[in-house]
Protein backbone atom coordinates (compact mmCIF):
# COMPACT_ATOMS: atom_id res chain seq x y z
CA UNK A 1 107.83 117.03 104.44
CA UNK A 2 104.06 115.21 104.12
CA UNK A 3 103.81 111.76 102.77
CA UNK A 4 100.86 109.53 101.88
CA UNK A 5 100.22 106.14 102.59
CA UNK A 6 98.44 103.25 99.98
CA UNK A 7 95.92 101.28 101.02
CA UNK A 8 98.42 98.06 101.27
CA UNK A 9 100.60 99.99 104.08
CA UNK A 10 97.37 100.16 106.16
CA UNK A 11 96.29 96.97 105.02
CA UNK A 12 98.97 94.93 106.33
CA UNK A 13 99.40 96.94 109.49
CA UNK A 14 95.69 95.32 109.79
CA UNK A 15 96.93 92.40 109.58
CA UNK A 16 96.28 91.34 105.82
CA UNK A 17 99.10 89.11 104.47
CA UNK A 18 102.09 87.69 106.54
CA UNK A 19 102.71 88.67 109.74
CA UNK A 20 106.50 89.63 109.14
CA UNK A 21 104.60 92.63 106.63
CA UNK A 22 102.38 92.93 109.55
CA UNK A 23 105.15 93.88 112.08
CA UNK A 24 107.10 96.12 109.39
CA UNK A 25 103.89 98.00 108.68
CA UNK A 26 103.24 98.53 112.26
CA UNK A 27 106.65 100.04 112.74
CA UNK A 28 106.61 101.80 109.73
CA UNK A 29 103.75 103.60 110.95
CA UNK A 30 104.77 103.65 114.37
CA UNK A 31 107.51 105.64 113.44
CA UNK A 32 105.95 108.16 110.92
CA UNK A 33 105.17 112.12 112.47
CA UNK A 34 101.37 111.93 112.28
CA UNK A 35 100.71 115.60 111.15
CA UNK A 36 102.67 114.92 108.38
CA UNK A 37 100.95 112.00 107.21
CA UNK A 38 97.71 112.10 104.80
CA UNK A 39 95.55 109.29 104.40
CA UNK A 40 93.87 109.93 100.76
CA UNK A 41 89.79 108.90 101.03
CA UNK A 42 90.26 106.59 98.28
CA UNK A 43 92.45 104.85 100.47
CA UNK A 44 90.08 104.07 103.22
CA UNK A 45 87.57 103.15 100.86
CA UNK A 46 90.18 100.33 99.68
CA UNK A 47 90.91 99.61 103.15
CA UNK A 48 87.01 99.02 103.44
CA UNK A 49 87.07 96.76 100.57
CA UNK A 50 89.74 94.48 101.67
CA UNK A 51 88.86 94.44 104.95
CA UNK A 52 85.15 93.34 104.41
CA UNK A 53 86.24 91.17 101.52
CA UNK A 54 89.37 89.36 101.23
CA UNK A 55 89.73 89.55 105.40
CA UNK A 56 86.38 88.98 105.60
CA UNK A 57 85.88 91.36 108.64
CA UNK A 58 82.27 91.83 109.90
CA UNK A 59 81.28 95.63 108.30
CA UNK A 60 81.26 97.51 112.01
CA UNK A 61 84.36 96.24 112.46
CA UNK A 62 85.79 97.76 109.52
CA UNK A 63 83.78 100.95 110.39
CA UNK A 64 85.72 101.11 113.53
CA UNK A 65 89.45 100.57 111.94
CA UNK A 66 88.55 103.06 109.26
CA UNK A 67 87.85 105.55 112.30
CA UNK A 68 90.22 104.85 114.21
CA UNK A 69 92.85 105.20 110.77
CA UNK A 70 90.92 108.54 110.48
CA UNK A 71 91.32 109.29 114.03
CA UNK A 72 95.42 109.26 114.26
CA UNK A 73 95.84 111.29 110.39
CA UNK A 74 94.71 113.43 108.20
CA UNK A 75 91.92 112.22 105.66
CA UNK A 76 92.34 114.38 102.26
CA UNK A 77 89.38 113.78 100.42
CA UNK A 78 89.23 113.57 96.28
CA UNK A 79 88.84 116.40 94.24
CA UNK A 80 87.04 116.82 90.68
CA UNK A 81 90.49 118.43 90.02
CA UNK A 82 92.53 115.47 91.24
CA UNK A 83 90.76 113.06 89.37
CA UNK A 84 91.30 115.01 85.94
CA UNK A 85 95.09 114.70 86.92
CA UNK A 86 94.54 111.07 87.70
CA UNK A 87 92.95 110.66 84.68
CA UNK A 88 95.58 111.86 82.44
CA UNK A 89 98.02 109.90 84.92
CA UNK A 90 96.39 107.36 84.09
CA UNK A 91 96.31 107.72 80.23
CA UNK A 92 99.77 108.66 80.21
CA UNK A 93 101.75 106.68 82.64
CA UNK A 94 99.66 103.46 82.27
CA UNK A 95 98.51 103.69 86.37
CA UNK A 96 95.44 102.06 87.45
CA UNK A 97 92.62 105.18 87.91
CA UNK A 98 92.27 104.67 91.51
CA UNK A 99 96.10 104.34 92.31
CA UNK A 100 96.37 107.27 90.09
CA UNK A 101 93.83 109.07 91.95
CA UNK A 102 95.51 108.37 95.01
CA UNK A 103 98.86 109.77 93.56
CA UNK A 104 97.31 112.69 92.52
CA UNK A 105 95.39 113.42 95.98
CA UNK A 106 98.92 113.32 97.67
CA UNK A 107 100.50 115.76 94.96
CA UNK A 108 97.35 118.04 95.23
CA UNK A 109 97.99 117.85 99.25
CA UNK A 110 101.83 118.68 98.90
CA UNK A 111 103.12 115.21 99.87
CA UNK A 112 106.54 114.73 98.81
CA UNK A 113 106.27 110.58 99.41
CA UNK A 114 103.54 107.99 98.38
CA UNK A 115 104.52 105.17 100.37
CA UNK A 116 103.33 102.23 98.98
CA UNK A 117 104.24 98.32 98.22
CA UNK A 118 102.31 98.20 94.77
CA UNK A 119 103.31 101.43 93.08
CA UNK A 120 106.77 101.34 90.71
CA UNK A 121 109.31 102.53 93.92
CA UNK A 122 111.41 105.97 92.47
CA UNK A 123 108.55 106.85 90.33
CA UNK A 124 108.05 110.50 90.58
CA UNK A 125 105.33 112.94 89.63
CA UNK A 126 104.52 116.29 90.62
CA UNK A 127 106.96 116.51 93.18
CA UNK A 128 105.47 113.28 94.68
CA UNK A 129 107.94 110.09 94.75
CA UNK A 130 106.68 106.69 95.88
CA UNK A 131 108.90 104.77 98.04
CA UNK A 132 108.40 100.67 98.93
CA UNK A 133 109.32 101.28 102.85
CA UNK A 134 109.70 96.96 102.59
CA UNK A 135 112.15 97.00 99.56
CA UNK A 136 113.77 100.44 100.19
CA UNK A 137 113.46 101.34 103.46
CA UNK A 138 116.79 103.50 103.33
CA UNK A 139 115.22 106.02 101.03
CA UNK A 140 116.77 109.18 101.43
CA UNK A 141 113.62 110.99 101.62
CA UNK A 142 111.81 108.39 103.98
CA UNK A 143 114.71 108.40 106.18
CA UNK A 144 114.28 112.44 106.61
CA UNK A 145 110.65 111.88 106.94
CA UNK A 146 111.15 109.48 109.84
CA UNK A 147 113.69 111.47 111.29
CA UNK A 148 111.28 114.98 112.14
């Protein structure tokens, strides 16, 4: 089983928001198989926003998380393909286009999870469901996932 992460998983494993996040992120992630985790593009160009922005990082620092994020998984770049799918997951399910695009990436890369703090938690699409590892972190499918 593959999963993707959101940009807030690897946002507060940076250290962006509480540190009680913080320390569940790192575990989370500490925890995951890394060649089954995919890190979508879009998702390190987030990273890059909030870290430069609302953390207010100086830009070769960022370089050298992004990197480093890049370094330890898989980095699934965005397809024309994947954003016509985010597009109409956009239009029909209401999803921001760049969450959407990031949903779509991880069904186009044959993740089974999104995990992710800002996505509706159960929703399901193409095979993909996201799971909130903070609220439900005794998903059935995240469970298996941390357990190969």
């Amino acid at each position: 089983m593959r999963a993707a992460l959101d940009t807030n998983i690897l946002a507060y494993a940076e250290g962006v928001g509480d540190e009680a996040r913080q320390r569940m992120a790192l575990a989370l992630i500490e925890r995951l198989p890394e060649q089954r985790v995919v890190l979508p593009a879009q998702v390190l160009g987030e990273l890059y926003r909030v870290l430069a922005g609302e953390a207010r990082r100086a830009p070769a620092a960022v370089r050298d998380a992004l990197l480093g994020w890049a370094d330890g998984f898989e980095v699934a770049d965005s397809t024309w393909t994947a954003f016509q799918a985010a597009v109409d997951l956009s239009v029909d399910h209401g999803l921001q286009i760049w969450d959407a695009l990031i949903l779509s990436v991880a069904a186009e890369n044959r993740c089974r999870l999104l995990l992710s703090a800002d996505l509706q938690s159960g929703f399901t699409w193409r095979g993909v469901t996201v799971v909130d590892p903070f609220v439900d972190p005794g998903n059935r499918l995240l469970a298996s996932l941390l357990e190969q």
